[in-house]
Protein backbone atom coordinates (compact mmCIF):
# COMPACT_ATOMS: atom_id res chain seq x y z
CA UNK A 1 26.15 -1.14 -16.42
CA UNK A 2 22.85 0.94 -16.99
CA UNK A 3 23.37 4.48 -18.17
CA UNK A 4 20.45 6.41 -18.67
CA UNK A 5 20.30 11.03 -18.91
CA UNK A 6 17.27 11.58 -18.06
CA UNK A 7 16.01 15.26 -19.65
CA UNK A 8 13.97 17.70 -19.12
CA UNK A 9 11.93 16.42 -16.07
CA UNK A 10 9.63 18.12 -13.68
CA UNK A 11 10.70 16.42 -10.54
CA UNK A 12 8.82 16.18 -7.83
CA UNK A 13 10.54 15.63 -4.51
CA UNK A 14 10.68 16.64 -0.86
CA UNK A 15 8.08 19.85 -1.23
CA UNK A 16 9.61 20.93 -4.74
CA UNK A 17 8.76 21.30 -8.33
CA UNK A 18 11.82 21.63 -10.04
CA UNK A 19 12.88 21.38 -14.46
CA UNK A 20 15.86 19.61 -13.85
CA UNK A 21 17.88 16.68 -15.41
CA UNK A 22 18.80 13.13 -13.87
CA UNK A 23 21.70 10.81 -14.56
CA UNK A 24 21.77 7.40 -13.39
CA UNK A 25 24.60 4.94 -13.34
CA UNK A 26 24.00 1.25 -12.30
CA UNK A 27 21.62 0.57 -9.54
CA UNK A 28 21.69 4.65 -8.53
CA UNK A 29 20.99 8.06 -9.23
CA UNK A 30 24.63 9.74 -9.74
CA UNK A 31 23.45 13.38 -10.68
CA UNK A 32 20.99 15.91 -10.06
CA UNK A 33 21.34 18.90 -12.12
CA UNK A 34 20.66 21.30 -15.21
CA UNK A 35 21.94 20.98 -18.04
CA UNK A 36 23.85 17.74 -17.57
CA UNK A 37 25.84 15.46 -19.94
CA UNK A 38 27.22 12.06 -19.68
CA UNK A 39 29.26 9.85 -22.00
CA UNK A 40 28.00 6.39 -23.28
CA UNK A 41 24.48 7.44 -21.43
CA UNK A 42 20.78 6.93 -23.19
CA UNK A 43 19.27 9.77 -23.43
CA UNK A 44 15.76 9.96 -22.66
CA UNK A 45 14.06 13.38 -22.61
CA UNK A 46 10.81 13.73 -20.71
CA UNK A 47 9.98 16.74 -22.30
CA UNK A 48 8.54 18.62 -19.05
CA UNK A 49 6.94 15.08 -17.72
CA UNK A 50 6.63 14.56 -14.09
CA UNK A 51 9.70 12.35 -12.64
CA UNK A 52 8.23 11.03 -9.03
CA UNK A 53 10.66 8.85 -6.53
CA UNK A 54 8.91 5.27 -6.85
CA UNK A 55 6.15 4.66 -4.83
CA UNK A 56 6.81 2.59 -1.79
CA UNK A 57 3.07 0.70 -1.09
CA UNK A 58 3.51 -0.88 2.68
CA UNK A 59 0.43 -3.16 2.42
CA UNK A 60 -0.44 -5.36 -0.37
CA UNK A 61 -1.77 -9.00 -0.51
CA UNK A 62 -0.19 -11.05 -3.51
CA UNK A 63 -1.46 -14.45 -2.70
CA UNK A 64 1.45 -16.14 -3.08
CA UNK A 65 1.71 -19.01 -1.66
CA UNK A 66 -1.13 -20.93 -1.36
CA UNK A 67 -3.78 -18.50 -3.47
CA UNK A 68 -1.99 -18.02 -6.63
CA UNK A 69 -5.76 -18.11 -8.54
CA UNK A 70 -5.98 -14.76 -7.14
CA UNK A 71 -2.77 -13.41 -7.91
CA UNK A 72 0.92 -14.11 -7.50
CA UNK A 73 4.27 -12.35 -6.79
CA UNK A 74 5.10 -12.28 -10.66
CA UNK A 75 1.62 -10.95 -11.84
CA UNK A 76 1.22 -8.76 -8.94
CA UNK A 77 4.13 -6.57 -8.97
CA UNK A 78 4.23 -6.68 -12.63
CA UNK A 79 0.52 -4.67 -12.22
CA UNK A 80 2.54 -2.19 -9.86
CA UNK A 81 5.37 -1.57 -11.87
CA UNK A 82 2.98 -0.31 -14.75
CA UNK A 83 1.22 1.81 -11.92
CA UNK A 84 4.66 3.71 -10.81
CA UNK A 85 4.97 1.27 -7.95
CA UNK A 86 8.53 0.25 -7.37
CA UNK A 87 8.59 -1.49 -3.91
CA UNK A 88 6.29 -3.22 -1.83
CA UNK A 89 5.87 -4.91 1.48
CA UNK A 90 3.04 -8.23 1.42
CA UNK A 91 0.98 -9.28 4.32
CA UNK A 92 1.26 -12.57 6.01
CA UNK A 93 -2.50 -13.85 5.60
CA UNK A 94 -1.16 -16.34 2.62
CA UNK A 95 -1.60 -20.26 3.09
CA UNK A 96 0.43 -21.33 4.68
CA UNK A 97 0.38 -18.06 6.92
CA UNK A 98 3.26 -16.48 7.43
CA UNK A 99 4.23 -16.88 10.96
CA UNK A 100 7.30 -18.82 11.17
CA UNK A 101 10.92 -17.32 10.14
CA UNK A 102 11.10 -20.06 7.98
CA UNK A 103 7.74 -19.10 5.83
CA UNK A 104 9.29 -15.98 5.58
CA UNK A 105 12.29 -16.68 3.85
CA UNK A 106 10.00 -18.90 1.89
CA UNK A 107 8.49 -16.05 1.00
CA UNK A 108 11.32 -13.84 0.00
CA UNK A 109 12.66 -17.02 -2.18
CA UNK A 110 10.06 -16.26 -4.56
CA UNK A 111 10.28 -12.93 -4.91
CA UNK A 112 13.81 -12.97 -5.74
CA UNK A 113 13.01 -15.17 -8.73
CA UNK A 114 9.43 -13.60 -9.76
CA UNK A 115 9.47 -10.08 -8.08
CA UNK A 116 9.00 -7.29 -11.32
CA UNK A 117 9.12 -4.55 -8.26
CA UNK A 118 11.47 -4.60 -5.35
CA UNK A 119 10.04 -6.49 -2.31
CA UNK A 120 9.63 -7.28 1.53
CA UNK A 121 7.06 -9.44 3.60
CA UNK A 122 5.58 -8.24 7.33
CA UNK A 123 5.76 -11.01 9.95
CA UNK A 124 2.82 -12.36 11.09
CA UNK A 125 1.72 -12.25 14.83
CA UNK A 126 -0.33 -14.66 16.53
CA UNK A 127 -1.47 -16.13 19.81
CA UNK A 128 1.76 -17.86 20.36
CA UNK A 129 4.59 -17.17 17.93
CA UNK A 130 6.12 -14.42 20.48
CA UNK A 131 9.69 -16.22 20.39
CA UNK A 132 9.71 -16.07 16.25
CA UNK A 133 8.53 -12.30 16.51
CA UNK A 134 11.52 -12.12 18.72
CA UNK A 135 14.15 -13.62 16.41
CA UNK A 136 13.00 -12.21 13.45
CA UNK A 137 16.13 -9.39 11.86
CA UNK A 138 15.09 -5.92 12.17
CA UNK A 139 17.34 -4.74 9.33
CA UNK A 140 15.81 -7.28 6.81
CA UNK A 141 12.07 -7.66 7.79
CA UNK A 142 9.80 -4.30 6.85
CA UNK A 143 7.65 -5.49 10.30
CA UNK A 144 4.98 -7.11 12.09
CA UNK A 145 1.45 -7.24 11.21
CA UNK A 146 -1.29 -7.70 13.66
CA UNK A 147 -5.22 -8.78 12.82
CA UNK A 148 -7.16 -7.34 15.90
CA UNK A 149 -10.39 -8.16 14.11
CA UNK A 150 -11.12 -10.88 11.74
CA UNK A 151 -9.23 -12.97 9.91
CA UNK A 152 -8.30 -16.40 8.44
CA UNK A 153 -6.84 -19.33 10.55
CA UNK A 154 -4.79 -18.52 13.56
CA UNK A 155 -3.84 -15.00 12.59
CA UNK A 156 -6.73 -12.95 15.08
CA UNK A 157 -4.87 -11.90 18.25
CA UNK A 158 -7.59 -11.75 20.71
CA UNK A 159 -5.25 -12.82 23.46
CA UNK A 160 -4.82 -9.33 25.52
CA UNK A 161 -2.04 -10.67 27.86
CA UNK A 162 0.11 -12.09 24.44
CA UNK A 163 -0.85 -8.86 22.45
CA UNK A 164 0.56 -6.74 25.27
CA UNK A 165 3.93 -8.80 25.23
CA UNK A 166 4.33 -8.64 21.53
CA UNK A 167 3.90 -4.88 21.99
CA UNK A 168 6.80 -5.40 25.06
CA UNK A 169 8.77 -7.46 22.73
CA UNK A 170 10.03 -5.18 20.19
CA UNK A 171 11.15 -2.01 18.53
CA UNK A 172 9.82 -2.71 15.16
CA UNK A 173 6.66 -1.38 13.53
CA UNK A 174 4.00 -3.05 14.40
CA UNK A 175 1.55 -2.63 11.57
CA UNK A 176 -2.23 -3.60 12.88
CA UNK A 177 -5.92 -4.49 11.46
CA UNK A 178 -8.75 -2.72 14.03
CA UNK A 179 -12.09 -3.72 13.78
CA UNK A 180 -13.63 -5.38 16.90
CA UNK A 181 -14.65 -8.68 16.19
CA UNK A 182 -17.13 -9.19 18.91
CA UNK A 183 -18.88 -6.06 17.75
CA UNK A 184 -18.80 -7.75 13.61
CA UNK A 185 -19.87 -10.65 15.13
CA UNK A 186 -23.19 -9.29 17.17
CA UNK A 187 -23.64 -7.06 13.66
CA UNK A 188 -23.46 -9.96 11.32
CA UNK A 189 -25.61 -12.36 13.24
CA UNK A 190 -28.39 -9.51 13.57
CA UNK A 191 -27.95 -9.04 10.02
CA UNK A 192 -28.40 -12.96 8.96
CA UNK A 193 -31.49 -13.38 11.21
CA UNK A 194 -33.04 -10.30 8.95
CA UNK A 195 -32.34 -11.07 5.53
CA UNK A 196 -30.07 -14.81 5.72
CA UNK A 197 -26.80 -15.13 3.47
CA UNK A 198 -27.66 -12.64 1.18
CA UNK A 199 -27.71 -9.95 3.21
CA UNK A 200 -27.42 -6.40 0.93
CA UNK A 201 -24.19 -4.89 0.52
CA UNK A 202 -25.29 -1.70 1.21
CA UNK A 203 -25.82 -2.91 4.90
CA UNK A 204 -21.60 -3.88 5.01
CA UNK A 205 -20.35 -0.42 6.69
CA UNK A 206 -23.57 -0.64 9.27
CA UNK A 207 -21.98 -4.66 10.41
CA UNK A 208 -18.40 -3.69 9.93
CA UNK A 209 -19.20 -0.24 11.68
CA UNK A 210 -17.33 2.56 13.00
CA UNK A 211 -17.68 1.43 16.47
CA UNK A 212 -16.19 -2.13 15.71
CA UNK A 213 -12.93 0.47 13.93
CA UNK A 214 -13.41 3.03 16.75
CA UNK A 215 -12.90 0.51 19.55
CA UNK A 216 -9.86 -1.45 18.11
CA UNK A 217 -7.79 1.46 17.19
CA UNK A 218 -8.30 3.47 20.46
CA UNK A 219 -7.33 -0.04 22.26
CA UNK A 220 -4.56 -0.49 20.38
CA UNK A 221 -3.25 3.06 20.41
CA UNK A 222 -3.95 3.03 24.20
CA UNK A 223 -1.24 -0.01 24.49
CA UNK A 224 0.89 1.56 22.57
CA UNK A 225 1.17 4.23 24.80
CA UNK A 226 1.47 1.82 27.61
CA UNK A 227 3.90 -0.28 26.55
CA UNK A 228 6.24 2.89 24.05
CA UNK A 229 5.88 0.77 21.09
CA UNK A 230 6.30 1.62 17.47
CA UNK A 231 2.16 1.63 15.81
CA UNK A 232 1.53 2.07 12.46
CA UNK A 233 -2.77 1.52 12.15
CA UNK A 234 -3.15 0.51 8.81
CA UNK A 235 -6.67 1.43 6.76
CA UNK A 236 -8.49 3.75 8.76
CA UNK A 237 -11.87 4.13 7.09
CA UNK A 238 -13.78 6.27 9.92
CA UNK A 239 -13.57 10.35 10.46
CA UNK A 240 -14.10 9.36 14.11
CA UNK A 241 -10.82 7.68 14.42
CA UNK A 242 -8.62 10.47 12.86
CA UNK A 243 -9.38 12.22 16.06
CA UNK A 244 -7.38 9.47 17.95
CA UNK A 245 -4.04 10.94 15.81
CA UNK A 246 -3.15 14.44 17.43
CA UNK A 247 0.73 14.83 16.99
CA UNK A 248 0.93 17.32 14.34
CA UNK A 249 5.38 16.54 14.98
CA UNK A 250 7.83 15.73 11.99
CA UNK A 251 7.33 11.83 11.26
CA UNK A 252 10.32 10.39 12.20
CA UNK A 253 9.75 11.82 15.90
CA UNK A 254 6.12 10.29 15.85
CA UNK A 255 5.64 6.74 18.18
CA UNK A 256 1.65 6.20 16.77
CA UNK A 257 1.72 6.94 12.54
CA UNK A 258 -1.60 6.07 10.70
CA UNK A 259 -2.24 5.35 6.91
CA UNK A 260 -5.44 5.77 4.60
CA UNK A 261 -5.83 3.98 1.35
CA UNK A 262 -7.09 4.60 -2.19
CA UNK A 263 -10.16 3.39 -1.86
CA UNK A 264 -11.29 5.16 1.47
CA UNK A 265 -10.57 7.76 -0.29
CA UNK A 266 -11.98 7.37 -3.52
CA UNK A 267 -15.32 5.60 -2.98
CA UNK A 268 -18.09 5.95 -0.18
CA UNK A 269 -21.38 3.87 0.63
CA UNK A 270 -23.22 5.93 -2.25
CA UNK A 271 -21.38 3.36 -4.55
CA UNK A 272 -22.10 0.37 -3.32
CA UNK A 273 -25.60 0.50 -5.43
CA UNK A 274 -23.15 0.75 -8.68
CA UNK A 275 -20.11 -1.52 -7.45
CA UNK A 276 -21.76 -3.83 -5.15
CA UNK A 277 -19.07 -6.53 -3.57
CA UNK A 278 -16.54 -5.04 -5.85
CA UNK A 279 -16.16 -2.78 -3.24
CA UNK A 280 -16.50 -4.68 -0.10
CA UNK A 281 -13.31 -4.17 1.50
CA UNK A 282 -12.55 -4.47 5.05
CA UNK A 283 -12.51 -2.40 7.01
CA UNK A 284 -16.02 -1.30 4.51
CA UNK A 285 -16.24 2.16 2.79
CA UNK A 286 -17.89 4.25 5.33
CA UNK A 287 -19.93 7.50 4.17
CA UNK A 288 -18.88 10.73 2.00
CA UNK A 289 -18.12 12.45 5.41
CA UNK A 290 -15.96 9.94 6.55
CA UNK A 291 -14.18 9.98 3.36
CA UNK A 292 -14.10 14.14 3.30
CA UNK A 293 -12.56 13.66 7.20
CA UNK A 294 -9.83 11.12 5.93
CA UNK A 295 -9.03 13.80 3.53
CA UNK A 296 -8.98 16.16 5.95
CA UNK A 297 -6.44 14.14 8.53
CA UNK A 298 -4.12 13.39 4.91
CA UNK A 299 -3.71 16.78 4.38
CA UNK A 300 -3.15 18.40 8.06
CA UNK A 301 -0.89 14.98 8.53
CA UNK A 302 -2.44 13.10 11.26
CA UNK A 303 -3.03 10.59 8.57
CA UNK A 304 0.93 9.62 7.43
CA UNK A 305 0.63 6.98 4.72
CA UNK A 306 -1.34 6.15 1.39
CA UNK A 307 -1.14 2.25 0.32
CA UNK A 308 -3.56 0.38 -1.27
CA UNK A 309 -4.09 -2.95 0.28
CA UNK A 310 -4.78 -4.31 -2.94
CA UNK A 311 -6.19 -7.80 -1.98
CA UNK A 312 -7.29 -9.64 -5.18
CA UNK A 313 -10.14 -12.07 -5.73
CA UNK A 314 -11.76 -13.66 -8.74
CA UNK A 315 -14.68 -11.97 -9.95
CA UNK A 316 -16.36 -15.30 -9.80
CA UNK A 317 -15.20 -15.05 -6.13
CA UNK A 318 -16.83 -11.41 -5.83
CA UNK A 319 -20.23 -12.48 -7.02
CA UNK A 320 -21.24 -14.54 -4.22
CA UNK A 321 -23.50 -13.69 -1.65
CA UNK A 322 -22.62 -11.29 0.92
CA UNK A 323 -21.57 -13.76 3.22
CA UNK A 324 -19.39 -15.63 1.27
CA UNK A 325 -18.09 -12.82 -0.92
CA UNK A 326 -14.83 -12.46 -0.36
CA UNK A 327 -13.23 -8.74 1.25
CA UNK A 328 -10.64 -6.96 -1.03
CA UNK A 329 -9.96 -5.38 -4.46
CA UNK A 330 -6.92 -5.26 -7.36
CA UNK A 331 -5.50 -1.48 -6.74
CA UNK A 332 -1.74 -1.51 -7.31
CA UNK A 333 -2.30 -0.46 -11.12
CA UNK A 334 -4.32 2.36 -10.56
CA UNK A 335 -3.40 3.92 -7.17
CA UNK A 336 -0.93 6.36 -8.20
CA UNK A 337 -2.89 7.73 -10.88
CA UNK A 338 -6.43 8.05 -8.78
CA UNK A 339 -3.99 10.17 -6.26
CA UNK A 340 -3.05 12.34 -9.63
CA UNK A 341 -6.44 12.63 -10.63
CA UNK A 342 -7.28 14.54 -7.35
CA UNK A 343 -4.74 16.94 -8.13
CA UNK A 344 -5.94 18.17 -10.78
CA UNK A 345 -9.11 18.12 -9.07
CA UNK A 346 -7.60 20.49 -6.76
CA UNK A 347 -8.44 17.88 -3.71
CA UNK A 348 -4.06 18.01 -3.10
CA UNK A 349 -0.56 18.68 -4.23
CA UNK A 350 2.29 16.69 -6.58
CA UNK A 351 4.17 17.41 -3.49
CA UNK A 352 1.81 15.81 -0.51
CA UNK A 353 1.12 12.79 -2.69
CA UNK A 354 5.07 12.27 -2.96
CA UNK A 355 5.23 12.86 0.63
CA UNK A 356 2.31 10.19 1.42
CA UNK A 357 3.72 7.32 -1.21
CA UNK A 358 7.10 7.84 -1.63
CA UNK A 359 8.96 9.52 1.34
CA UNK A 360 6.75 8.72 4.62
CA UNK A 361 6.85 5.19 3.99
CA UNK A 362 10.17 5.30 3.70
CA UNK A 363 10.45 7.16 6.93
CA UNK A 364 8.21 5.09 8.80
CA UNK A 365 10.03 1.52 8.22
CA UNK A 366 13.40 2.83 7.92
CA UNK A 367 14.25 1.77 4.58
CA UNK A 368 17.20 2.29 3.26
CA UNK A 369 17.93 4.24 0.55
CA UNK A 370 14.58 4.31 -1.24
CA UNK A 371 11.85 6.90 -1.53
CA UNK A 372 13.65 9.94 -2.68
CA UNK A 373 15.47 11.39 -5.38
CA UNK A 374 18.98 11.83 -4.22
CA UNK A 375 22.23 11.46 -5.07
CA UNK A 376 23.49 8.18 -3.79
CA UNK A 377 19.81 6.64 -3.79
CA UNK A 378 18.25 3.45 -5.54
CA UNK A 379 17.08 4.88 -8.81
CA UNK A 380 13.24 3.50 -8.60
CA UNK A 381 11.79 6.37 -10.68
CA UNK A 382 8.56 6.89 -12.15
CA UNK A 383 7.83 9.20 -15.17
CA UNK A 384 4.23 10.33 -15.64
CA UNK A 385 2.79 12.32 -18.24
CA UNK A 386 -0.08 14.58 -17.33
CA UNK A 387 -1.78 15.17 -20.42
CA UNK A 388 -3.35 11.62 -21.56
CA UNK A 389 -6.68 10.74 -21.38
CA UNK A 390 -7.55 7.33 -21.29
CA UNK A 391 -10.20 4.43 -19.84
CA UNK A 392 -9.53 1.86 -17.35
CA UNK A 393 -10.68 -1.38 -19.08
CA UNK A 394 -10.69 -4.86 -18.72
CA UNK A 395 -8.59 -4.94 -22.27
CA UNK A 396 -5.67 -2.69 -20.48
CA UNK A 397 -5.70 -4.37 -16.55
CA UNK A 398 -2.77 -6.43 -15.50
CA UNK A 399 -4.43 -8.25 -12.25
CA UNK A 400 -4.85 -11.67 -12.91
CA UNK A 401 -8.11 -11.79 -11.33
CA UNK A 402 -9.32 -9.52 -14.73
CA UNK A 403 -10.87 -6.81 -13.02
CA UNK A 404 -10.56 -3.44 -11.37
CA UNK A 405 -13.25 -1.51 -8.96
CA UNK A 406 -11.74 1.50 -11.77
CA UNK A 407 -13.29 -0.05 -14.53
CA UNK A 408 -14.66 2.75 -16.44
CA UNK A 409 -12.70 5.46 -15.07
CA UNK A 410 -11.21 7.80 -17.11
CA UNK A 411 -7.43 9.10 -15.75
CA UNK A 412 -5.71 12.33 -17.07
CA UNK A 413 -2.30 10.72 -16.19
CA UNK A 414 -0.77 8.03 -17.26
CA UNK A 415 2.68 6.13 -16.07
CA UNK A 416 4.86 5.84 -18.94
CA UNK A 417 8.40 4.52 -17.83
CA UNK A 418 9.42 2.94 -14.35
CA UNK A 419 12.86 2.77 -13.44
CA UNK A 420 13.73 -0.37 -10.63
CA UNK A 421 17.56 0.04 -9.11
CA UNK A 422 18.86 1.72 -12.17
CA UNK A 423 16.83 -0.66 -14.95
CA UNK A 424 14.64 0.42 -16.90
CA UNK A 425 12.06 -2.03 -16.50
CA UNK A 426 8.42 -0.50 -17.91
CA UNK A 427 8.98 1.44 -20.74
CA UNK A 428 5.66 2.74 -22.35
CA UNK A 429 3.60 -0.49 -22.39
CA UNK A 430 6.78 -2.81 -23.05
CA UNK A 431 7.97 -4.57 -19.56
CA UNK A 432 12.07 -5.58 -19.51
CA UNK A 433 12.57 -9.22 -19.83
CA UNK A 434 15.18 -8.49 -17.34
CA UNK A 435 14.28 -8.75 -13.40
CA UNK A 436 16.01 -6.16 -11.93
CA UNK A 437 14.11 -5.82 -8.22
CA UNK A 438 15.83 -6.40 -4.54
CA UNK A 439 15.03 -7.33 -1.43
CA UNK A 440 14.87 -4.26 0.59
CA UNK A 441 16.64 -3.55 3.72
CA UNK A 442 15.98 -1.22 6.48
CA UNK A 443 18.59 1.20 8.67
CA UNK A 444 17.36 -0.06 12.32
């Protein structure tokens, strides 16, 4: 069994600060305390480092199956890991999709022989896969995910009477894309008559617009509240639609929860000159004042969550023409520490980033035992020290496409052990040859 004292931290958990030591036996943390001791423990002293629960990111894209050139479940997580990640839940826009039960499991196969970081997979909605949405296990499936503007395949539900059922259907988070694809699609033909397939990238947020957002989350939101199911809207990317989030209420009372990721909150449309595709996402990077408005809804808490959807392509893949360059960027290595580098711009708190990464997401899909430091909890622990200064290059990324939208970047902070269920599995630059990660499970 594991044995590890952990010295000296600064941990950082539910709205404190505190020096404090950390003793973890097996798969859990057994002790919070001053001053402790244990027999046959390691001893590792953080000398004053920060000692963060591990982040839990609720929307990633790992490619696996069916786009492994991209990424995979093995290369993927291992990239988290390093960046402080220790759990994550994967989207069902793979190939094949996952939209069956049996894709699922598929799915969660894998991971339990490849996963570096501890794992679960949304379901998959469609037009007509209500009866699998309705067999699905809420205490072993993070939760649906809905594409209400485009997507691959069969996964766009643009079927109002079957998206109001699913809604009916059941008590688990339904997770949910908004942009309105009839809007996109007027955009991006008026667009292609101007300037043909290689339209500029600067023109992205203008075709993928704050309208097309603005309508699809108010619809959604609007069913929602019809129907009393659970919404989470992933990505928002407009300051318009933070005004559709009022409940300022403790999370686990809230019905309608909304997330923001990295790179809304890190980038705007002043960069696309500098990062071109690299940063055509969907939903796009809006302006600096959306961005300053996300930050705004973060820190008053309409906005709930910060994930990444880190969505890898090649960089051969990237450099296409704007029509067939793909959406989506590598961001699971880096998204913890672009969070710490806007604390010590001042822009927030040790504490509020916890909150966001760690314990809301835990909150918001019920998992179980995960996203805190307490006694009796998973130890997935991340220690970061504060005082290194180094540069995001292609010599030091883990993606397996071989690039980062960071490149260039220099961070203050830098992740320097990860601890999955107990195991020390990233210890300064060294990754255990040991898997140590679990499926997660949820209290519902």
């Amino acid at each position: 069994m594991d044995k590890f004292l952990l010295k000296n931290a600064l941990v950082v958990n539910e709205g404190q600060c505190v020096e404090t030591d950390v003793l973890i036996a097996g798969q859990f943390i057994q002790k919070i305390g001053r001053n402790l001791s244990a027999e046959n423990a390691e001893v590792i002293d953080l000398q004053g480092d920060l000692l963060l629960p591990g982040v839990i990111d609720d929307q990633v894209h790992f490619r696996e199956p069916g786009l492994t050139h991209k990424g995979n479940i093995a290369t993927e997580s291992r990239a988290a890991l390093a960046g402080g990640i220790t759990s994550f839940m994967e989207q069902p826009n793979t190939n094949p999709q996952t939209t069956t039960i049996a894709k699922l499991e598929e799915k969660f196969a894998v991971a339990a022989k490849t996963s570096f970081a501890n794992y679960s997979f949304l379901f998959g909605g469609t037009n007509d896969n209500l009866e699998e949405i309705k067999r699905l296990d809420p205490k072993s499936c993070s939760g649906i995910k809905l594409f209400l503007g485009s997507s691959t395949g069969n996964m766009l539900v643009d079927d109002a009477e079957v998206l109001e059922r699913i809604f009916q259907s059941t008590e688990m988070v339904i997770s949910t894309h908004c942009e309105d694809e009839e809007t996109i699609r007027l955009n991006l033909a008026n667009h292609i008559e101007r300037f043909g397939d290689d339209i500029p990238i600067k023109y992205h947020p203008i075709i993928r617009s704050e309208e097309a957002c603005y309508l699809s989350s108010s619809k959604a939101i609007a069913l929602a509240k019809k129907t009393g199911a659970r919404l989470h809207v992933f990505h928002l990317s407009t300051g318009k639609e933070t005004d559709l989030f009022t409940d300022q209420i403790p999370l686990k009372d809230k019905k309608i929860t909304a997330e923001v990721c990295i790179h809304h909150l890190w980038f705007s449309d002043q960069d696309y000159e500098e990062k071109g595709t690299l940063i055509k996402w969907n939903p796009a990077v809006k302006t600096a004042d959306d961005r300053d408005t996300l930050w705004e809804a973060l820190l008053d808490d309409r906005i709930d969550v910060v994930a990444t959807d880190h969505a890898p392509h090649t960089l051969a893949e990237k450099q296409n023409p704007y029509t067939s360059a793909p959406s989506g960027g590598p961001l699971v290595q880096h998204a913890l520490l672009a969070m710490l580098q806007k604390q010590k711009e001042g822009k927030i708190t040790l504490e509020k980033i916890v909150e966001k990464m760690c314990h809301n997401p835990a909150i918001l899909f019920d998992v179980e035992k995960r996203g805190y430091i307490r006694e009796g909890y998973y130890a997935d622990l991340v220690q970061v020290n504060t005082q290194s200064n180094w540069k995001v290059a292609k010599e030091n990324l883990l993606y397996k496409c071989g690039w980062s939208p960071f490149e260039g970047t220099v961070f203050n902070t830098k992740v320097m052990r990860t601890f999955v269920n107990g195991h020390l599995a990233f210890d300064q630059g060294v990754f255990s040859k040991k898997l140590n990660a679990m499926r997660m499970t949820f209290n519902r």
